[in-house]
C-alpha atoms as a PDB file:
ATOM      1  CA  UNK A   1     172.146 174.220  51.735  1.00  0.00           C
ATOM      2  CA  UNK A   2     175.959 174.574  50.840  1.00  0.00           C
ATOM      3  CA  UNK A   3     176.554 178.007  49.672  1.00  0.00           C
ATOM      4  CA  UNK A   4     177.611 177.323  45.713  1.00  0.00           C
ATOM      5  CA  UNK A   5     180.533 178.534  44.161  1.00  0.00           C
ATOM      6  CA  UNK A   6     181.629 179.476  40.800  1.00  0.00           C
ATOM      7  CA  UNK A   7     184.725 180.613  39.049  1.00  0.00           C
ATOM      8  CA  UNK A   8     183.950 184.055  38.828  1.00  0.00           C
ATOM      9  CA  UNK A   9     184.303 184.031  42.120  1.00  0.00           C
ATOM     10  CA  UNK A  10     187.972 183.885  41.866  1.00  0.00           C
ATOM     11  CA  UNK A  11     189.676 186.997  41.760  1.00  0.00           C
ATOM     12  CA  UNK A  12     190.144 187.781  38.002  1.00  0.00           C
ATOM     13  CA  UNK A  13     193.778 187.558  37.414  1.00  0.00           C
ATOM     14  CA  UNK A  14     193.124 183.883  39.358  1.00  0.00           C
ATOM     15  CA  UNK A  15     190.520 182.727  36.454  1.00  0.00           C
ATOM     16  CA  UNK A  16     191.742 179.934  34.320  1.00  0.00           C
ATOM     17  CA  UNK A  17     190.760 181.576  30.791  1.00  0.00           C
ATOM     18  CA  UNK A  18     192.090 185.082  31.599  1.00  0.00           C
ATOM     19  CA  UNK A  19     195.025 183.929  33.312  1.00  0.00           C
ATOM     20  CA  UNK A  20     195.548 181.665  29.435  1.00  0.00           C
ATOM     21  CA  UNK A  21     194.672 184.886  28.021  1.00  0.00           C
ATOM     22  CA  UNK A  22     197.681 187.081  29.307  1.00  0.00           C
ATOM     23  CA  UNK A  23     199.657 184.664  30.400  1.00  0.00           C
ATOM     24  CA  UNK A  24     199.094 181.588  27.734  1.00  0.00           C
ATOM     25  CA  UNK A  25     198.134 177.949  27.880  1.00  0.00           C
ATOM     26  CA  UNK A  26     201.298 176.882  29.076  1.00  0.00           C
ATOM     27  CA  UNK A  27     201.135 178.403  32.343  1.00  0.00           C
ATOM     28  CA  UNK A  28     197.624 176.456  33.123  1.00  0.00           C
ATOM     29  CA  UNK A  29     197.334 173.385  35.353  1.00  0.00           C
ATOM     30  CA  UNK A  30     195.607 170.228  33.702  1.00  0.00           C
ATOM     31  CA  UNK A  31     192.413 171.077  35.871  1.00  0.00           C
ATOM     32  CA  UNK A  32     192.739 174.562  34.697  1.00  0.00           C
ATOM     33  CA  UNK A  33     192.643 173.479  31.018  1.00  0.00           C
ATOM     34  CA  UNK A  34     190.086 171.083  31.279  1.00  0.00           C
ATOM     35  CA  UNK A  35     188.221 173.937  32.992  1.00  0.00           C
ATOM     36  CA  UNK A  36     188.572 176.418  30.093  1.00  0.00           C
ATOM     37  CA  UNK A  37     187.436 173.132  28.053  1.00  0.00           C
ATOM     38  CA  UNK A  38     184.062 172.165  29.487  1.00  0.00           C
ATOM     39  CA  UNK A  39     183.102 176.232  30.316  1.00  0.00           C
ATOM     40  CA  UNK A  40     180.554 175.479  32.855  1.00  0.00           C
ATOM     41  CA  UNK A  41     180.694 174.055  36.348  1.00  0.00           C
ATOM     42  CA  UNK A  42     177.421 173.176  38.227  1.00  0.00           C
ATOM     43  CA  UNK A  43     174.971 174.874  40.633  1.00  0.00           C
ATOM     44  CA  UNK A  44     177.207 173.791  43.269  1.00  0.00           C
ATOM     45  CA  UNK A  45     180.703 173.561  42.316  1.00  0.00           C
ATOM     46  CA  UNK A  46     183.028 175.495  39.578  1.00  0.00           C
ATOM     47  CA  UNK A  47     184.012 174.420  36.830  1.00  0.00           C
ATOM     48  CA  UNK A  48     187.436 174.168  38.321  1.00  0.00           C
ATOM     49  CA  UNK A  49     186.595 172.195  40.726  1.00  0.00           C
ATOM     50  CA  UNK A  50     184.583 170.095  38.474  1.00  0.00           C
ATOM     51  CA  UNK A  51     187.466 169.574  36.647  1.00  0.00           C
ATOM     52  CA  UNK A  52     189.808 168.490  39.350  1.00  0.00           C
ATOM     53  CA  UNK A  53     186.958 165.996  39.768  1.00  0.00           C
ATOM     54  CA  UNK A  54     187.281 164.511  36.495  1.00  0.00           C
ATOM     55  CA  UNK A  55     190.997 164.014  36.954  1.00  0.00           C
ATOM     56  CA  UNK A  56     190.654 162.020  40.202  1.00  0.00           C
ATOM     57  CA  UNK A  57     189.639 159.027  37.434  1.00  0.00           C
ATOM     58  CA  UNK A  58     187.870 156.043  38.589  1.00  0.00           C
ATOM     59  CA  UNK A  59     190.178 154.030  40.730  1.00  0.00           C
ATOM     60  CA  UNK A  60     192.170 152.325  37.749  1.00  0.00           C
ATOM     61  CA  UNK A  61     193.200 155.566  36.537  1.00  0.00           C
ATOM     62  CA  UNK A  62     193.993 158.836  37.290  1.00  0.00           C
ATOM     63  CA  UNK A  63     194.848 162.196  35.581  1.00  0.00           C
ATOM     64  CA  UNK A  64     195.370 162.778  31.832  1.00  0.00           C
ATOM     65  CA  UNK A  65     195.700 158.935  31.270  1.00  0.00           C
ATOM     66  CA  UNK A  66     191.866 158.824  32.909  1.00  0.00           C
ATOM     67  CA  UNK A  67     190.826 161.831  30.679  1.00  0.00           C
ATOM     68  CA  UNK A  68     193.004 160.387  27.454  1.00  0.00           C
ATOM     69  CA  UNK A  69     191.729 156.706  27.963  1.00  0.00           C
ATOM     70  CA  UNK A  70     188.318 156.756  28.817  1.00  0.00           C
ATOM     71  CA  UNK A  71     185.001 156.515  27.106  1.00  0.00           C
ATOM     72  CA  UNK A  72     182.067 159.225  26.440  1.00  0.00           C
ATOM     73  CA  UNK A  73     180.110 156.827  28.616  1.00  0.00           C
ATOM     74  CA  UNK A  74     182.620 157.056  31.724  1.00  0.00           C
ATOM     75  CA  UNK A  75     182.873 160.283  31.168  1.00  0.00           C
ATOM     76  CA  UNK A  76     178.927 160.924  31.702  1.00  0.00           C
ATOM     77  CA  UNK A  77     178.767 159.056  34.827  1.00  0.00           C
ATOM     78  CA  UNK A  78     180.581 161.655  36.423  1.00  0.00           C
ATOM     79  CA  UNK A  79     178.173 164.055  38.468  1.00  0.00           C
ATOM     80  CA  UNK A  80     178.206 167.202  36.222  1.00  0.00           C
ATOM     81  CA  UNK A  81     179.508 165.908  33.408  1.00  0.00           C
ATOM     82  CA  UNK A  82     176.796 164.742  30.618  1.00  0.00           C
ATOM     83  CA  UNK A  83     177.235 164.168  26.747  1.00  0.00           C
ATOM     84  CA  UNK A  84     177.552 167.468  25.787  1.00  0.00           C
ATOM     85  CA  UNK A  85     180.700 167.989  28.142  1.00  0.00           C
ATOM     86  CA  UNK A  86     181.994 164.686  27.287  1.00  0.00           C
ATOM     87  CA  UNK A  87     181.928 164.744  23.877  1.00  0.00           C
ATOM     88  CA  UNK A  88     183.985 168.263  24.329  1.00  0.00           C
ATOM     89  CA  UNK A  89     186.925 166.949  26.187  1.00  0.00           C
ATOM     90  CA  UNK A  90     186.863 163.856  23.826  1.00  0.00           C
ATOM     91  CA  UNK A  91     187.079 165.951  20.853  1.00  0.00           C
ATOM     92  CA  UNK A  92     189.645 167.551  22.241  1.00  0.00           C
ATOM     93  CA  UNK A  93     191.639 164.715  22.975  1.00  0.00           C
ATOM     94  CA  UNK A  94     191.445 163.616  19.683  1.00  0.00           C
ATOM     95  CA  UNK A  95     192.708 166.843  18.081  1.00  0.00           C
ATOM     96  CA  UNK A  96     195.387 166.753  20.631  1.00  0.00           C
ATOM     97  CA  UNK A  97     196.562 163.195  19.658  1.00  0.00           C
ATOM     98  CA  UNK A  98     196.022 164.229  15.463  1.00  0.00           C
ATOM     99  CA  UNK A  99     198.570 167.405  16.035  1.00  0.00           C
ATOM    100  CA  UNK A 100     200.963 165.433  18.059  1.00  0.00           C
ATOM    101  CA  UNK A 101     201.094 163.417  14.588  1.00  0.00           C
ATOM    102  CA  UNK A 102     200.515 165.873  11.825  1.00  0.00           C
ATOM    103  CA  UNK A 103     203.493 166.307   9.569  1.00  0.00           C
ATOM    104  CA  UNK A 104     201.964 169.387   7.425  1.00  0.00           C
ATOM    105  CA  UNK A 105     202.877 169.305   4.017  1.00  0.00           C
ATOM    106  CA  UNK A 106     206.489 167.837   3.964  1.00  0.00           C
ATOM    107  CA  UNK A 107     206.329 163.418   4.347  1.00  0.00           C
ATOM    108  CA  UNK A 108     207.296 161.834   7.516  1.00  0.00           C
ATOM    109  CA  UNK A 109     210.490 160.555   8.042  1.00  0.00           C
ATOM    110  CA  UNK A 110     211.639 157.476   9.590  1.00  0.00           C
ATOM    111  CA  UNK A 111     215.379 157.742  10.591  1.00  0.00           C
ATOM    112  CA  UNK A 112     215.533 156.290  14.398  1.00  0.00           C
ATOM    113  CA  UNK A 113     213.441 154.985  17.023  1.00  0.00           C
ATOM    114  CA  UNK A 114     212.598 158.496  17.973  1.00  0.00           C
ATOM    115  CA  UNK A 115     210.847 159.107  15.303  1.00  0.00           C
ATOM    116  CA  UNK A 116     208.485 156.195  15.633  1.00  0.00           C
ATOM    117  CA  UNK A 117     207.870 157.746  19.437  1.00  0.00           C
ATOM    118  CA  UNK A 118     206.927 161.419  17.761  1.00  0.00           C
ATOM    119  CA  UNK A 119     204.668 159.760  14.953  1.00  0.00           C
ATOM    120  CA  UNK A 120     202.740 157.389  17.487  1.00  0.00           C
ATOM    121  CA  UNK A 121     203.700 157.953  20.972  1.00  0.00           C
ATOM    122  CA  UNK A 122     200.523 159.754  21.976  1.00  0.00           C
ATOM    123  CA  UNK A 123     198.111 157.507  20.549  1.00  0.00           C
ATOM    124  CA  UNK A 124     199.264 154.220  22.283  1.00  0.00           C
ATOM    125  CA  UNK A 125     200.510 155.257  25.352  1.00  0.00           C
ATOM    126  CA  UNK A 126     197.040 154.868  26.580  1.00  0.00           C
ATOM    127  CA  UNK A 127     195.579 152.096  25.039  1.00  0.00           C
ATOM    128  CA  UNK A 128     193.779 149.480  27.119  1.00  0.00           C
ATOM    129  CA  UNK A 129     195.130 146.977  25.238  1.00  0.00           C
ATOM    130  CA  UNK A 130     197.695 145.836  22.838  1.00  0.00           C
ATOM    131  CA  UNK A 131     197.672 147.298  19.455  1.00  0.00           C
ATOM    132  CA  UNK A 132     199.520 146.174  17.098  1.00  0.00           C
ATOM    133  CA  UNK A 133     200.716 148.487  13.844  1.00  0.00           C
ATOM    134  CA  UNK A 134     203.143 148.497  11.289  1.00  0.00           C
ATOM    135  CA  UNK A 135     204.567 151.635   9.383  1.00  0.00           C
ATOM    136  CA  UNK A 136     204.910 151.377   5.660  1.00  0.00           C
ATOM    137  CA  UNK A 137     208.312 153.664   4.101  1.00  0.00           C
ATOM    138  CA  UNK A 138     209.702 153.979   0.725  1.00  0.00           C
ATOM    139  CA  UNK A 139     212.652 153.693  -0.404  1.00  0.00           C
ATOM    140  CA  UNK A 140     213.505 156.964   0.745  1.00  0.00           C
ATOM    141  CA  UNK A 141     212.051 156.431   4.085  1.00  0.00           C
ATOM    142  CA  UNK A 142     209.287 158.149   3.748  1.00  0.00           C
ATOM    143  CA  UNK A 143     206.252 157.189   6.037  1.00  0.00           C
ATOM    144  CA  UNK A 144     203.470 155.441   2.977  1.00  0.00           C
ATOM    145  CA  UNK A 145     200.791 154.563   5.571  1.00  0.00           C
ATOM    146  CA  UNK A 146     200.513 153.169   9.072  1.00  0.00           C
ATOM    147  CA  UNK A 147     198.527 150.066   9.378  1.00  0.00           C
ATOM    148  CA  UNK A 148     196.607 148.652  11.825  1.00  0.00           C
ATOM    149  CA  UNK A 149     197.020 145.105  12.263  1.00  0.00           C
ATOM    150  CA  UNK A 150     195.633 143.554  15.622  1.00  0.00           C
ATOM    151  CA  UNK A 151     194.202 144.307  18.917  1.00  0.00           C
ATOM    152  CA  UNK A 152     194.804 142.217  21.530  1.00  0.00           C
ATOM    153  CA  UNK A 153     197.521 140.209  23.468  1.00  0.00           C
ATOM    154  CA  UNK A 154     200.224 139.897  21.096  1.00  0.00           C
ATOM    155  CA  UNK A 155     201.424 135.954  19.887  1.00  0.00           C
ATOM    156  CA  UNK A 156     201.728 134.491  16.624  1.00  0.00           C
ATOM    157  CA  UNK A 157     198.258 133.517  16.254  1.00  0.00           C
ATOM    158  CA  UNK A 158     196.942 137.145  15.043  1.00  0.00           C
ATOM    159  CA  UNK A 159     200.600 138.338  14.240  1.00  0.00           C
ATOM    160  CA  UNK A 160     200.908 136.469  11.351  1.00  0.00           C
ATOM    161  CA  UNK A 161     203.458 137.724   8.416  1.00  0.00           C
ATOM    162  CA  UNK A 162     200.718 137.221   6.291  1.00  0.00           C
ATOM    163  CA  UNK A 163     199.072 140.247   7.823  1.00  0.00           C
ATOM    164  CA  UNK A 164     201.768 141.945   8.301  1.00  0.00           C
ATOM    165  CA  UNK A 165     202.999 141.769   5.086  1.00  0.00           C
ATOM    166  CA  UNK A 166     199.665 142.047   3.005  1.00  0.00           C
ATOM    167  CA  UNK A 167     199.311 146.086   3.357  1.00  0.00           C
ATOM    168  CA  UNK A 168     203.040 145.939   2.634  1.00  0.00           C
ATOM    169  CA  UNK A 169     203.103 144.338  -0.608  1.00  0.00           C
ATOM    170  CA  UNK A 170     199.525 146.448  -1.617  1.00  0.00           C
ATOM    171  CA  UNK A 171     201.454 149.149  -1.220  1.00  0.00           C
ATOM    172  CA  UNK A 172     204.776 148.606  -2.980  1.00  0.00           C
ATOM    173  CA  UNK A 173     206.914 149.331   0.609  1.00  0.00           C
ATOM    174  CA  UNK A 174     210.497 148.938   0.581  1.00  0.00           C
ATOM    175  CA  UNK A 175     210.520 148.658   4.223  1.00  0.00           C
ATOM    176  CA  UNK A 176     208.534 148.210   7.711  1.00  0.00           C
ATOM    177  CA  UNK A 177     208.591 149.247  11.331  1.00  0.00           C
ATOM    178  CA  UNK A 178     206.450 146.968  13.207  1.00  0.00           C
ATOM    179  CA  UNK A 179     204.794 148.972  16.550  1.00  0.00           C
ATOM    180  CA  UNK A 180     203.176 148.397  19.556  1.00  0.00           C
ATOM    181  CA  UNK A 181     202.533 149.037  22.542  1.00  0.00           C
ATOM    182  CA  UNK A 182     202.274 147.995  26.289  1.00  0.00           C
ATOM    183  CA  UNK A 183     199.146 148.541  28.460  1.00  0.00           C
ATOM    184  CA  UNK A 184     201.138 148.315  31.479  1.00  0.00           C
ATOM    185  CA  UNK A 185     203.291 151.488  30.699  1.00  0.00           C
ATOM    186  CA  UNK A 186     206.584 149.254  30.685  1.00  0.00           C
ATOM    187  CA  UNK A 187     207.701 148.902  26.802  1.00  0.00           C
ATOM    188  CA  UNK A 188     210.043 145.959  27.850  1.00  0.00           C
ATOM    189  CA  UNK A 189     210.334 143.053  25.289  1.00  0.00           C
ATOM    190  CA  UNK A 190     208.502 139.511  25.776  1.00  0.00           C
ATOM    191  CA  UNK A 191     209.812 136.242  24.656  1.00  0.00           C
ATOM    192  CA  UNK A 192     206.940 136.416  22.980  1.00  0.00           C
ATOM    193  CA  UNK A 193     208.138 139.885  21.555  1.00  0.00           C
ATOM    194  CA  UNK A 194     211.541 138.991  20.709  1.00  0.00           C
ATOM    195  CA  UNK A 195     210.402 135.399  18.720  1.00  0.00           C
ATOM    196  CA  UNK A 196     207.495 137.212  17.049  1.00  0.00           C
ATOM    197  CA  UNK A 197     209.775 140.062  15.420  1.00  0.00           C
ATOM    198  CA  UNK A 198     212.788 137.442  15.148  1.00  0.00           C
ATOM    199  CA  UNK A 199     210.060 135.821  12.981  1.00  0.00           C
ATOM    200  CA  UNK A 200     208.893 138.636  10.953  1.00  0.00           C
ATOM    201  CA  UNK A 201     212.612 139.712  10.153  1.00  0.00           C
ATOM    202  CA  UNK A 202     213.028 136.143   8.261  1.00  0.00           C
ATOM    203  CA  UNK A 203     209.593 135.929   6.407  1.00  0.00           C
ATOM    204  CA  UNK A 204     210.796 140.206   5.251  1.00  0.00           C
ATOM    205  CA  UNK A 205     214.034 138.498   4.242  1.00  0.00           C
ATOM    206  CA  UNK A 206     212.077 136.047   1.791  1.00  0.00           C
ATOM    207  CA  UNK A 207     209.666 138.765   0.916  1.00  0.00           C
ATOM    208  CA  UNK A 208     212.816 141.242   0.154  1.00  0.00           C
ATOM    209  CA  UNK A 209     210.716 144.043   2.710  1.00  0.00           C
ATOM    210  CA  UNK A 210     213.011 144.805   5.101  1.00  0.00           C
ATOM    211  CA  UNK A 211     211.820 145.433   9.093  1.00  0.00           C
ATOM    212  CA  UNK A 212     213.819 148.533  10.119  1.00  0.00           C
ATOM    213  CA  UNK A 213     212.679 148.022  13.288  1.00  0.00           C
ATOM    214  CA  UNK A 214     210.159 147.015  16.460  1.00  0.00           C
ATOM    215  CA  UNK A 215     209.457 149.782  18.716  1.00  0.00           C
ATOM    216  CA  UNK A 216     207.343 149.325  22.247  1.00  0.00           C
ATOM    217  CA  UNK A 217     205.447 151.900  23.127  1.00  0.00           C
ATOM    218  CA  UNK A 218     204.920 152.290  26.577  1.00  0.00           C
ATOM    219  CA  UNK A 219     203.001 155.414  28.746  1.00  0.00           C
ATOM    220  CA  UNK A 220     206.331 158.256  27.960  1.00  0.00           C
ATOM    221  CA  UNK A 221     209.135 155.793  27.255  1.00  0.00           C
ATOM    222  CA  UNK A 222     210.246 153.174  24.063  1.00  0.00           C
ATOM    223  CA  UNK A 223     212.369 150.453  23.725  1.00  0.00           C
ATOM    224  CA  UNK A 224     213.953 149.815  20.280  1.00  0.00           C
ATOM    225  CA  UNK A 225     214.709 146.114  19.745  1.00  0.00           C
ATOM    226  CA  UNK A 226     217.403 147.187  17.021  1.00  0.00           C
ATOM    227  CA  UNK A 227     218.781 149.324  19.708  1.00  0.00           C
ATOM    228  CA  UNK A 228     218.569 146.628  22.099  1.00  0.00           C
ATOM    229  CA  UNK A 229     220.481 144.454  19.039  1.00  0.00           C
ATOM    230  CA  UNK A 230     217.565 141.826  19.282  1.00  0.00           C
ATOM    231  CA  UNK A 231     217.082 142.927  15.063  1.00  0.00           C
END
């Protein structure tokens, strides 16, 4: 039988939660975090090396994006990893994704495409499939709401400016950013794209909302289609 092996086996300064505690998170490897996170390894392996385990993915994907995108139920099929583990790491993920986002007291402000990427960036980059949002603002420019709108290959079947415009108009918004974002990891603009927001800049004109903006989201990078001078 394989001799086991567990992390306090590791010299001490080499153990992921006392090397976080004198030399802080930031210094930790992704397994080393997800380590800390899930505690406990299994009669045979560490949790370190459980955890570099979990970040081989499952052939699609690989990493954070694996750990980020997947479900509690992938995340149990993993040997040494059941429900109680997953649900840790995807609680974690979560909270991760909600600070990325928060805004504290003060409202959000929309001035440039950059600030789309820090409001949403982190929780489309890894989306499975195309989600479509739009971001309400005042008058002042100050994020309202951000509304989901459709899942789902984007065309103008289920990106209708009805729909687009209905949380709008609830909400008394001066203006709109419409979002979303690319499965592949490339943000570049569609046709479809391009006609789709070409479309929803007229029907805002009518309205008198005015679309600031379409931002792609892709897995780290944006495209701005006013920046690209497509709005």
């Amino acid at each position: 039988m394989a001799e086991s092996f567990t992390i306090k086996d590791l010299p001490k300064e080499e153990r992921p939660r006392e090397r976080m505690e004198r030399y802080g998170a930031h210094v930790l490897s992704d397994a080393e975090l997800l380590a800390v996170l899930i505690r406990t390894g299994t009669p045979s392996e560490s949790a370190l090396v459980l955890a570099q385990r979990i970040l081989k993915g499952n052939g699609a994907k690989s990493g954070l994006a694996f750990v980020a995108d997947s479900s509690l139920e992938e995340l149990s099929e993993i040997r040494g990893i059941g429900l109680a583990k997953s649900v840790q790491i995807k609680a974690a993920v979560e909270l991760g994704r909600r600070i990325s986002s928060y805004a504290g007291q003060n409202p959000y402000i929309i001035s440039t495409p950059a600030d789309v990427k820090s409001l949403l960036m982190e929780e489309m980059r890894f989306l499975q499939k195309e989600h479509f949002k739009v971001i309400l603002l005042n008058i002042k420019n100050h994020v309202i709401s951000v509304e989901d709108i459709s899942v789902g290959s984007i065309n103008s079947s289920i990106v209708h400016p009805r729909e687009v415009f209905k949380p709008a108009i609830r909400r008394s918004s001066a203006s709109i950013v419409l979002v979303h974002n690319h499965p592949s990891g490339d943000p570049t603009p569609s046709k479809e794209d391009v006609d789709i927001t070409r479309r929803l800049v007229e029907a805002g004109k009518l309205l008198g909302i005015d679309v600031v903006d379409h931002v792609i989201i892709g897995n780290g990078i944006y495209i701005s289609l006013r920046e690209k001078g497509i709005i």
